[in-house]
Every structure is written in structure tokens, then in C-alpha cells.
PDB file of N, CA and C in Angstrom:
ATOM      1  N   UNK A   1       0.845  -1.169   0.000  1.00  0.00           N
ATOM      2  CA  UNK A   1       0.000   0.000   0.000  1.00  0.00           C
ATOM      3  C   UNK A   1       0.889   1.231   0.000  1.00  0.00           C
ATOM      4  N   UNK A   2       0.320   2.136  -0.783  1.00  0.00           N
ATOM      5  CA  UNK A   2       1.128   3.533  -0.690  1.00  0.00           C
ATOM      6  C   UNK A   2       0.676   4.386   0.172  1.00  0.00           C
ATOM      7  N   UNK A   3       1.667   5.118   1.028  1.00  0.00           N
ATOM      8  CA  UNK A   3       1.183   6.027   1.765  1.00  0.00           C
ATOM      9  C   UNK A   3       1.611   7.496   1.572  1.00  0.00           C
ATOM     10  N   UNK A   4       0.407   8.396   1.450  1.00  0.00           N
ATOM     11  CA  UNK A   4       0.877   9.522   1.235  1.00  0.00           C
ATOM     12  C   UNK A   4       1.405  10.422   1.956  1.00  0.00           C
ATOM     13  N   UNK A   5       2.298  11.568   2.066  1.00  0.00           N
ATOM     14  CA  UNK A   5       2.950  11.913   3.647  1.00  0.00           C
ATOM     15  C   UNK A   5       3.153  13.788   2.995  1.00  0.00           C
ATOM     16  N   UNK A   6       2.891  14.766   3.593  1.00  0.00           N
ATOM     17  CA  UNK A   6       3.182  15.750   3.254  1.00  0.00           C
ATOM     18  C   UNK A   6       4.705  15.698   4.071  1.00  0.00           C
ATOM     19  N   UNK A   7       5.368  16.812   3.352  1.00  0.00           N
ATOM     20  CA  UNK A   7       6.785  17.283   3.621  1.00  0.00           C
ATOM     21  C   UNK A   7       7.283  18.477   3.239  1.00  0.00           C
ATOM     22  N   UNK A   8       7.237  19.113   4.147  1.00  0.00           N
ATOM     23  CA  UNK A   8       7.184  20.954   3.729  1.00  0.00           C
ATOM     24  C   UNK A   8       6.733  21.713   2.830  1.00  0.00           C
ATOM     25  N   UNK A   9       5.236  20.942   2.893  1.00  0.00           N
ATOM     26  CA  UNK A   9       3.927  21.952   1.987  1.00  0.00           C
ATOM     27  C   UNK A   9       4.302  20.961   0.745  1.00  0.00           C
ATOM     28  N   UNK A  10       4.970  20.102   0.358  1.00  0.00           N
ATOM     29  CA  UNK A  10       5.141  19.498  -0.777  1.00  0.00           C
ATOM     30  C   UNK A  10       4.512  17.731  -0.556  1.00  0.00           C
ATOM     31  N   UNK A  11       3.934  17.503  -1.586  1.00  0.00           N
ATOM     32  CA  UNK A  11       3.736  15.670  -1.305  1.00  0.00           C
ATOM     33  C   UNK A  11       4.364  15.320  -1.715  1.00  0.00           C
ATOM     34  N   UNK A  12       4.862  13.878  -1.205  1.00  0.00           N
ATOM     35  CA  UNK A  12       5.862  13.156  -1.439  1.00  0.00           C
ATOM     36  C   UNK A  12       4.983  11.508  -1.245  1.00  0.00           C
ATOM     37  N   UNK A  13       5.395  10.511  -2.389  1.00  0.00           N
ATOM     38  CA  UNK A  13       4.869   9.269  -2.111  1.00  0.00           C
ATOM     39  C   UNK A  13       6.194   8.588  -1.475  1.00  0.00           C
ATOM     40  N   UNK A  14       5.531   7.952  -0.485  1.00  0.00           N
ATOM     41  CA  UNK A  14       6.435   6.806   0.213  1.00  0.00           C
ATOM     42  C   UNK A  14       6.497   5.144  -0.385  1.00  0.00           C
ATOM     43  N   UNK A  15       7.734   4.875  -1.147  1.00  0.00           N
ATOM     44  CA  UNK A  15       7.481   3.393  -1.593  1.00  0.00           C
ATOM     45  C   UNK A  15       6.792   2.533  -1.185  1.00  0.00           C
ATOM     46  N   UNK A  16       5.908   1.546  -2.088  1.00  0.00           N
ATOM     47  CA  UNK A  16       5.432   0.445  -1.498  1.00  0.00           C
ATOM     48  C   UNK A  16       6.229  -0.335  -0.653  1.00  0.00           C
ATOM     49  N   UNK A  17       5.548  -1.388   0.150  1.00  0.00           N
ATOM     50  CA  UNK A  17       5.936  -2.202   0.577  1.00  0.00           C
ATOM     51  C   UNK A  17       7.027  -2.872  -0.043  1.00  0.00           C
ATOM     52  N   UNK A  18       8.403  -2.787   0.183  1.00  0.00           N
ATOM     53  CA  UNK A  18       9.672  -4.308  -0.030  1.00  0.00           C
ATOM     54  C   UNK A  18      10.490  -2.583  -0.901  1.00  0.00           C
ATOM     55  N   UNK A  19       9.943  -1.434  -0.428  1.00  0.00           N
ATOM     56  CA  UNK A  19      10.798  -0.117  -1.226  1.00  0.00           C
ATOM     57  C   UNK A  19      11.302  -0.246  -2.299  1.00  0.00           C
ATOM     58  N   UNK A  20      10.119  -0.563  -3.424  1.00  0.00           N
ATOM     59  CA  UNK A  20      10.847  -1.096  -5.196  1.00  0.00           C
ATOM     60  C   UNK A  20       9.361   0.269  -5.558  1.00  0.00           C
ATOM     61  N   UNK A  21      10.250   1.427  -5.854  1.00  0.00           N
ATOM     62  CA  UNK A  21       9.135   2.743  -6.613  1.00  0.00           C
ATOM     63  C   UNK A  21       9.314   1.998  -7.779  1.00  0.00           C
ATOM     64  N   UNK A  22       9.317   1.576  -8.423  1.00  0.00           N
ATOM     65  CA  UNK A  22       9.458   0.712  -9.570  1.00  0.00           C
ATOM     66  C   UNK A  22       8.901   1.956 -10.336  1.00  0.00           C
ATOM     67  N   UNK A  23       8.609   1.612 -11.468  1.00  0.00           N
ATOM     68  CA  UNK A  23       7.794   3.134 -12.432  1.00  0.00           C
ATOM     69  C   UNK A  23       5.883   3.620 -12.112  1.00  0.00           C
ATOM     70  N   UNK A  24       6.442   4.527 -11.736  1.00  0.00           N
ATOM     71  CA  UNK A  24       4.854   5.330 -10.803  1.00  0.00           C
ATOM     72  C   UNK A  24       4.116   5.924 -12.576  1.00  0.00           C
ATOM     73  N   UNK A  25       2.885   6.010 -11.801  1.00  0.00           N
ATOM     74  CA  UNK A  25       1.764   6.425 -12.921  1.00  0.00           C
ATOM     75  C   UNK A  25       1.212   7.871 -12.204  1.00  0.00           C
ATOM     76  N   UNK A  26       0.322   8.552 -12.803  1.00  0.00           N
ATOM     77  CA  UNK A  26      -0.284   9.676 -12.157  1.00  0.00           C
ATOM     78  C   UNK A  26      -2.330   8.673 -11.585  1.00  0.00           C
ATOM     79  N   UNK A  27      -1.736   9.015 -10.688  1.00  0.00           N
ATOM     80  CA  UNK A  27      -3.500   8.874 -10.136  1.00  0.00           C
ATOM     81  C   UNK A  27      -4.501   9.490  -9.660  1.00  0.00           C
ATOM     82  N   UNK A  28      -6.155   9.884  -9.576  1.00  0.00           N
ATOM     83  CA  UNK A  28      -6.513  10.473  -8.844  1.00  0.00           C
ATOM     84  C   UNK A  28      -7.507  10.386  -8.141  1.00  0.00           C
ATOM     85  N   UNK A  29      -7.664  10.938  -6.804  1.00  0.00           N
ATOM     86  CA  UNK A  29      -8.314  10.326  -5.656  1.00  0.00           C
ATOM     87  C   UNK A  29     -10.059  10.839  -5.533  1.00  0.00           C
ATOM     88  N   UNK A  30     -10.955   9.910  -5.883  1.00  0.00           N
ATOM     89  CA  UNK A  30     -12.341  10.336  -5.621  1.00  0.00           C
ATOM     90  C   UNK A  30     -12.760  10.206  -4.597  1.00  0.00           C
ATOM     91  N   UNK A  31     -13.836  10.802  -4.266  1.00  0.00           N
ATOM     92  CA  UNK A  31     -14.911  10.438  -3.006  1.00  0.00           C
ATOM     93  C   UNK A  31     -13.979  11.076  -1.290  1.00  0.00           C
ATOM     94  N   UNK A  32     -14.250  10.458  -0.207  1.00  0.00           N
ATOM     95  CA  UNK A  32     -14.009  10.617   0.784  1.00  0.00           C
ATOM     96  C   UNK A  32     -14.352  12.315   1.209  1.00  0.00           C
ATOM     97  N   UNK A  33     -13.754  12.673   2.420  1.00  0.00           N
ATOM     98  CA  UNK A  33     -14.287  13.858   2.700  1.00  0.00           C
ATOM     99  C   UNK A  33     -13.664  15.545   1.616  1.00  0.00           C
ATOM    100  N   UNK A  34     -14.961  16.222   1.844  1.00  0.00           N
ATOM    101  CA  UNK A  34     -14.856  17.108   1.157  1.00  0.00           C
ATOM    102  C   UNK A  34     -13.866  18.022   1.396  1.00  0.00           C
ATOM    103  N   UNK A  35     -12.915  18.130   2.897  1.00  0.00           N
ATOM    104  CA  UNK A  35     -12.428  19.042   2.962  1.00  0.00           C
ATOM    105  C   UNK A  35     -10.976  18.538   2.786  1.00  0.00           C
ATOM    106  N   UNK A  36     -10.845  17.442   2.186  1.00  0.00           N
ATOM    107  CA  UNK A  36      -9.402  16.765   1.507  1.00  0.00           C
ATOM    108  C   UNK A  36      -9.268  17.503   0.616  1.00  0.00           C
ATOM    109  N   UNK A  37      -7.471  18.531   0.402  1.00  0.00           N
ATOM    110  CA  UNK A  37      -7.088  19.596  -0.085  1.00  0.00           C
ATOM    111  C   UNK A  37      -7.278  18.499  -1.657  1.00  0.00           C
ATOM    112  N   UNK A  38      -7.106  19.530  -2.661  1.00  0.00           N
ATOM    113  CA  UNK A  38      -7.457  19.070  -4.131  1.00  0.00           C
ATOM    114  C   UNK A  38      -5.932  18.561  -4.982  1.00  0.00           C
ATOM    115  N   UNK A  39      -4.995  19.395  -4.033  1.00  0.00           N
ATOM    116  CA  UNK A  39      -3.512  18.980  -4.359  1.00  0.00           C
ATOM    117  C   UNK A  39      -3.055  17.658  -3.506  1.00  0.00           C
ATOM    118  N   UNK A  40      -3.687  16.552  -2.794  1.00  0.00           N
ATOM    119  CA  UNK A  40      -3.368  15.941  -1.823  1.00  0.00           C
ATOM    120  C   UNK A  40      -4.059  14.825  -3.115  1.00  0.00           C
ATOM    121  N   UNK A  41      -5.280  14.907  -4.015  1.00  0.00           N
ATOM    122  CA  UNK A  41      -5.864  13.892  -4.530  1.00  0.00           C
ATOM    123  C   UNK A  41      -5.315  13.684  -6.120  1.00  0.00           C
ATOM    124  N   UNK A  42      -4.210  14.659  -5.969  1.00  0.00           N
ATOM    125  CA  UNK A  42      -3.669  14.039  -7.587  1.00  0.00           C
ATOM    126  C   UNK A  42      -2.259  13.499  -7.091  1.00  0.00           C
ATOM    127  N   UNK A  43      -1.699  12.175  -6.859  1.00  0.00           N
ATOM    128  CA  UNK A  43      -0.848  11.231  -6.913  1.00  0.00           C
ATOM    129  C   UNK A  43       0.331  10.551  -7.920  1.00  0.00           C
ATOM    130  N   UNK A  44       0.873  10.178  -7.396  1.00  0.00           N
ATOM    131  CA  UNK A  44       2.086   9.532  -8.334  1.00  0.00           C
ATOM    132  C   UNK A  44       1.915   8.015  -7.101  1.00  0.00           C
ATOM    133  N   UNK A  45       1.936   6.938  -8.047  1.00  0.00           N
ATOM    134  CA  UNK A  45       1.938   5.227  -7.407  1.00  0.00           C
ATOM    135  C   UNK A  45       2.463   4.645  -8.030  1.00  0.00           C
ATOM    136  N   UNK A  46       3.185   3.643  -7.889  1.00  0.00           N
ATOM    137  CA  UNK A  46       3.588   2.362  -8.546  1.00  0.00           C
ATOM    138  C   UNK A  46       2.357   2.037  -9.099  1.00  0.00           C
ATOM    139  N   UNK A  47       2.499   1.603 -10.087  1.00  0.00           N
ATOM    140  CA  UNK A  47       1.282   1.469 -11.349  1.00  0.00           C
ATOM    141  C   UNK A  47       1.011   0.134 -10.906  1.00  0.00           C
ATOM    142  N   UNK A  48       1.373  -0.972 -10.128  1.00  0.00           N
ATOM    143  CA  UNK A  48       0.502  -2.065  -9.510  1.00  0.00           C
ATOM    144  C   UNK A  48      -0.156  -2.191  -8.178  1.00  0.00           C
ATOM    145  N   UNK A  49      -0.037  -0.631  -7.518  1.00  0.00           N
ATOM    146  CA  UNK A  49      -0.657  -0.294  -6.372  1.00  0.00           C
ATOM    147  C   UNK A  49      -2.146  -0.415  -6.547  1.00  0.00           C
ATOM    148  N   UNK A  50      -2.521  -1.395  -5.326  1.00  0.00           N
ATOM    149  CA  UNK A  50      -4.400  -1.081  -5.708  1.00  0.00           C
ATOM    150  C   UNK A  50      -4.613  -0.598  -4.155  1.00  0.00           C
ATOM    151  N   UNK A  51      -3.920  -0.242  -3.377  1.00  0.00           N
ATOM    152  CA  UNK A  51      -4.512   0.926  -2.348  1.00  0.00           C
ATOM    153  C   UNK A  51      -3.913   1.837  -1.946  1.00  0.00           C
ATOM    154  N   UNK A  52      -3.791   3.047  -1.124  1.00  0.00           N
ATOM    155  CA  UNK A  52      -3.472   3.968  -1.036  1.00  0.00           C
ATOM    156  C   UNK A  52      -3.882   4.777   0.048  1.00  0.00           C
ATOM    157  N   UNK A  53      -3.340   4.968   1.138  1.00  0.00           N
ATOM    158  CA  UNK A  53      -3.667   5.331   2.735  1.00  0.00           C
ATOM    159  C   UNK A  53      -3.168   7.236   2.811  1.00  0.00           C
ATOM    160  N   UNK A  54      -3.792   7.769   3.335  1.00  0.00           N
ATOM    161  CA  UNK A  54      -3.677   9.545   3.115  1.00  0.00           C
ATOM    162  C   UNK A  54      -4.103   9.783   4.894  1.00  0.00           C
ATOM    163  N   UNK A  55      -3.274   9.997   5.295  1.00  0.00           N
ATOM    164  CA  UNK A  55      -2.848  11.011   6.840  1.00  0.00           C
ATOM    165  C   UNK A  55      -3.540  12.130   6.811  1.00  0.00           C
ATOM    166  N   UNK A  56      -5.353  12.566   7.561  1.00  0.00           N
ATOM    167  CA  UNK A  56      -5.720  13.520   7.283  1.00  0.00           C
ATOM    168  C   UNK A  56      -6.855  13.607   9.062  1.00  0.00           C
ATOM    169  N   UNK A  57      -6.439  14.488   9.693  1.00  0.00           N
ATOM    170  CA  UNK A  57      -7.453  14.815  10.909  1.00  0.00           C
ATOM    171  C   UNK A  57      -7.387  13.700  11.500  1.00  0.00           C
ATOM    172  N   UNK A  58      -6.119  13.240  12.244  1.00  0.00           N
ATOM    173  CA  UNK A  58      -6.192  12.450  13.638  1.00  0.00           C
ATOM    174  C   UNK A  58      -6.270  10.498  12.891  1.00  0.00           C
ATOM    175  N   UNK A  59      -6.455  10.635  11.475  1.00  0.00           N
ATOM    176  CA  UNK A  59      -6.493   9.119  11.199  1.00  0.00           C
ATOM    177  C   UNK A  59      -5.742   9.104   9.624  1.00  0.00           C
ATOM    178  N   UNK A  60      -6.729   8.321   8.887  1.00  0.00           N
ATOM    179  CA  UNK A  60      -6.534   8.100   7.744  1.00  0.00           C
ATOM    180  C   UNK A  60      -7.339   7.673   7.125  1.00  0.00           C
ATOM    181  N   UNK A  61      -7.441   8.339   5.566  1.00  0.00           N
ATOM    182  CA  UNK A  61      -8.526   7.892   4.317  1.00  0.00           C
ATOM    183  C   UNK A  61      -8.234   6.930   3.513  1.00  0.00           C
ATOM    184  N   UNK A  62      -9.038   6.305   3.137  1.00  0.00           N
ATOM    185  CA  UNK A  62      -8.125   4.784   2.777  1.00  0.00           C
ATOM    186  C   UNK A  62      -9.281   5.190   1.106  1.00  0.00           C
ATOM    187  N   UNK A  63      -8.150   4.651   0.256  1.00  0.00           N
ATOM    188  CA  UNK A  63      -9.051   4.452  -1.424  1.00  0.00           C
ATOM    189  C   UNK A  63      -8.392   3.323  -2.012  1.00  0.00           C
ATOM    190  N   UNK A  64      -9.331   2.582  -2.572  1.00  0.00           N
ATOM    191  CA  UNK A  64      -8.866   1.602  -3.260  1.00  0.00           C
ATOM    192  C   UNK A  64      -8.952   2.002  -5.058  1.00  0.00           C
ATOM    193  N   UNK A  65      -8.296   0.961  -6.162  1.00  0.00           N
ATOM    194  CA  UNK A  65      -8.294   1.366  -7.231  1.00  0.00           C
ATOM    195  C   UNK A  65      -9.501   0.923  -7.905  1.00  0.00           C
ATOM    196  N   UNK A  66      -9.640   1.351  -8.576  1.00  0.00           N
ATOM    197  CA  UNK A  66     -11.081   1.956  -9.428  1.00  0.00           C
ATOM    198  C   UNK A  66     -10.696   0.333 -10.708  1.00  0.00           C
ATOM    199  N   UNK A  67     -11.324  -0.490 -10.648  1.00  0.00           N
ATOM    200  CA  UNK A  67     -10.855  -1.711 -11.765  1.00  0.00           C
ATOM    201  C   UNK A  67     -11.632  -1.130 -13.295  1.00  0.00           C
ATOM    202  N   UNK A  68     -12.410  -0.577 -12.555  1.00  0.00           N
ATOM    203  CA  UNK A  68     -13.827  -0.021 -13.683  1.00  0.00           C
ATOM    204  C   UNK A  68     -13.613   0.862 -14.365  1.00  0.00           C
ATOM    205  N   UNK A  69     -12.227   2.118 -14.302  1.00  0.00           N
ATOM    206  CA  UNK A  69     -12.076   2.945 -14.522  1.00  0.00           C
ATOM    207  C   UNK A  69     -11.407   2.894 -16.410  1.00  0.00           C
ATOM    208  N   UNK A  70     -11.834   3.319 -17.316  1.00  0.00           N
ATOM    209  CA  UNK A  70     -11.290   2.753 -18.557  1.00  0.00           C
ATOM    210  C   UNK A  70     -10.091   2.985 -18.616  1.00  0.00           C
ATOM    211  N   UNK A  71      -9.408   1.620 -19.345  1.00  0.00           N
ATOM    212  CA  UNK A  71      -7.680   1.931 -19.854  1.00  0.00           C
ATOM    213  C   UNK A  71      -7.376   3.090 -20.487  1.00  0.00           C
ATOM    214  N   UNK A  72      -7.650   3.864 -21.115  1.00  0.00           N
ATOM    215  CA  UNK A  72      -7.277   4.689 -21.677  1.00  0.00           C
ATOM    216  C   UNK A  72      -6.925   6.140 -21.313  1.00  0.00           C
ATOM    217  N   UNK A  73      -7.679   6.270 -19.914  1.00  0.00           N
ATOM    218  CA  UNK A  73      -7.240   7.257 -19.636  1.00  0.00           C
ATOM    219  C   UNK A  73      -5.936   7.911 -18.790  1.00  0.00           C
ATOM    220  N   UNK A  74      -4.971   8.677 -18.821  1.00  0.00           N
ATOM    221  CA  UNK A  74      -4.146   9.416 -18.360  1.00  0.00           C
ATOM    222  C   UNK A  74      -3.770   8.813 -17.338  1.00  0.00           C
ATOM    223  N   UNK A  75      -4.846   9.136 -15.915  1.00  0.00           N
ATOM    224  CA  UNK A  75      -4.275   8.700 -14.813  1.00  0.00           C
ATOM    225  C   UNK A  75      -5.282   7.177 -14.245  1.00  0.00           C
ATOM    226  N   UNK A  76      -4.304   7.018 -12.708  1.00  0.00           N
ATOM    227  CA  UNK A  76      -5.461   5.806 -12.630  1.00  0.00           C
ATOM    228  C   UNK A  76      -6.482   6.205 -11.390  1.00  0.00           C
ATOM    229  N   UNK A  77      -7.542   5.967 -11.533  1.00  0.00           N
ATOM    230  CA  UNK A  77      -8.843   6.063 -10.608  1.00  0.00           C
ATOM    231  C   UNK A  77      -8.454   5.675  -9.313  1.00  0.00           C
ATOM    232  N   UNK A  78      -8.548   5.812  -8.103  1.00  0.00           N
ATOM    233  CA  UNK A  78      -8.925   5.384  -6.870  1.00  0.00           C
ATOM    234  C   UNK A  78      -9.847   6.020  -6.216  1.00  0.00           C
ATOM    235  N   UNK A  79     -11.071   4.997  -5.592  1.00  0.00           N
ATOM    236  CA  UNK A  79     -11.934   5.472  -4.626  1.00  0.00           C
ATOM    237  C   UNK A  79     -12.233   5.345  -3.339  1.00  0.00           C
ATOM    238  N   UNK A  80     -12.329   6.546  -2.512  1.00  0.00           N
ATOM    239  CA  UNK A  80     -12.597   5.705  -1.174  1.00  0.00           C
ATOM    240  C   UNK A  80     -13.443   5.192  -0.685  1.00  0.00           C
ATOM    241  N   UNK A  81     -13.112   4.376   0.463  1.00  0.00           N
ATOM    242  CA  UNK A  81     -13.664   3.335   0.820  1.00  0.00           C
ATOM    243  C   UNK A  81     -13.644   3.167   2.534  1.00  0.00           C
ATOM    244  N   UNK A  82     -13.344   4.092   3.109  1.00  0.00           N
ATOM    245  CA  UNK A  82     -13.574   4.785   4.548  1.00  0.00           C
ATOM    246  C   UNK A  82     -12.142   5.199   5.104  1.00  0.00           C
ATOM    247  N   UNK A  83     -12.715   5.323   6.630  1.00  0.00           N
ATOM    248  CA  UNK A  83     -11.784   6.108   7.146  1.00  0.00           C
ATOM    249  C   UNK A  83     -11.296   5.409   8.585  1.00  0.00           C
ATOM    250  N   UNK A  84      -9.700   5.203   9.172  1.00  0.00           N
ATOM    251  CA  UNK A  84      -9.598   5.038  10.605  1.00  0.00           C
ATOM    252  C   UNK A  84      -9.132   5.992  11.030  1.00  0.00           C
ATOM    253  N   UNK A  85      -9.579   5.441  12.483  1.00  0.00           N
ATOM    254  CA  UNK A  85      -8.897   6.804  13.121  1.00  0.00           C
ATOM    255  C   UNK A  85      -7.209   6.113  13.998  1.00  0.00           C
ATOM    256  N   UNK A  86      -6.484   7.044  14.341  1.00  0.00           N
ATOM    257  CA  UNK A  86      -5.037   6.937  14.806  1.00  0.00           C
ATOM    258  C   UNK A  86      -5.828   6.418  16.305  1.00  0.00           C
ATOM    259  N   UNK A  87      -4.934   5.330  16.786  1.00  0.00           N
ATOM    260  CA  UNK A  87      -5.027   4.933  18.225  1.00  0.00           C
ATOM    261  C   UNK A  87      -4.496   5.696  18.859  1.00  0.00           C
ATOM    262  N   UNK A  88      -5.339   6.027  20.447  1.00  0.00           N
ATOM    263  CA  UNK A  88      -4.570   6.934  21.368  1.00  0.00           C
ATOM    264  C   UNK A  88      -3.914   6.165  22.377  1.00  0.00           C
TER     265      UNK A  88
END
């Protein structure tokens, strides 16, 4: 799973699991809450990533990839699919 991590106002993707960025695609993030910044939902993933975890208000938004989304386009789809919260 990819996790997304801000780093001095800039995003940065953190390698998948076994740290092989192998060649990333552009992706972008639907659904979940509305007040998720609009620069936080356009992505760079390893193009065999099918989830994707985003650090936002005390937890995290979780989206999975869109299978439905047609080949042809540009980037790849992910939608979410809820939210945890951080253990205290």
C-alpha cells in the first residue's frame, strides 16, 4: 500500500511495501471527505498499487483502485472506501 505523507507543503509518495518505486503512474483520488485539499488527490503510485492510505485529521482515508475505470485514460482512478482513526 502507498502512503501519502506531506513534507514541507510538498507531497511526497512513500514506496510500497519491499521499497521497489518501480515506475509510478499519475492517479486520482475520488470520493471521501470534502475538505481533503485538491492537491493531496492528484498522486504519483507504482502502477501495480491497488490501495493507497492519506494522513488527514487524527487518522486516515483509505481508497482503493477503481478496476472499472477505462484503460485509456491518463491517470489511474482510486476510490474511497472509509476512514480510521489513529489509536490513542
Amino acid at each position: 500500500m502507498t502512503e501519502a505523507v506531506q513534507i514541507n507543503g510538498a507531497n511526497d509518495t512513500v514506496a510500497a511495501a519491499g521499497g521497489n518505486s518501480g515506475y509510478l503512474v499519475d492517479a486520482v483520488l475520488h470520493g471521501g471527505p470534502a475538505d481533503l485539499p485538491q492537491e493531496i488527490r492528484a498522486q504519483r503510485v507504482h502502477r501495480e498499487e491497488r490501495k493507497v492510505k492519506i494522513p488527514h485529521y487524527g487518522g486516515h482515508e483509505h481508497f482503493e483502485r477503481d478496476a472499472a475505470a477505462p484503460g485509456e485514460r491518463a491517470e489511474v482512478v482510486f476510490r474511497w472506501t472509509g476512514r480510521t482513526r489513529l489509536a490513542e
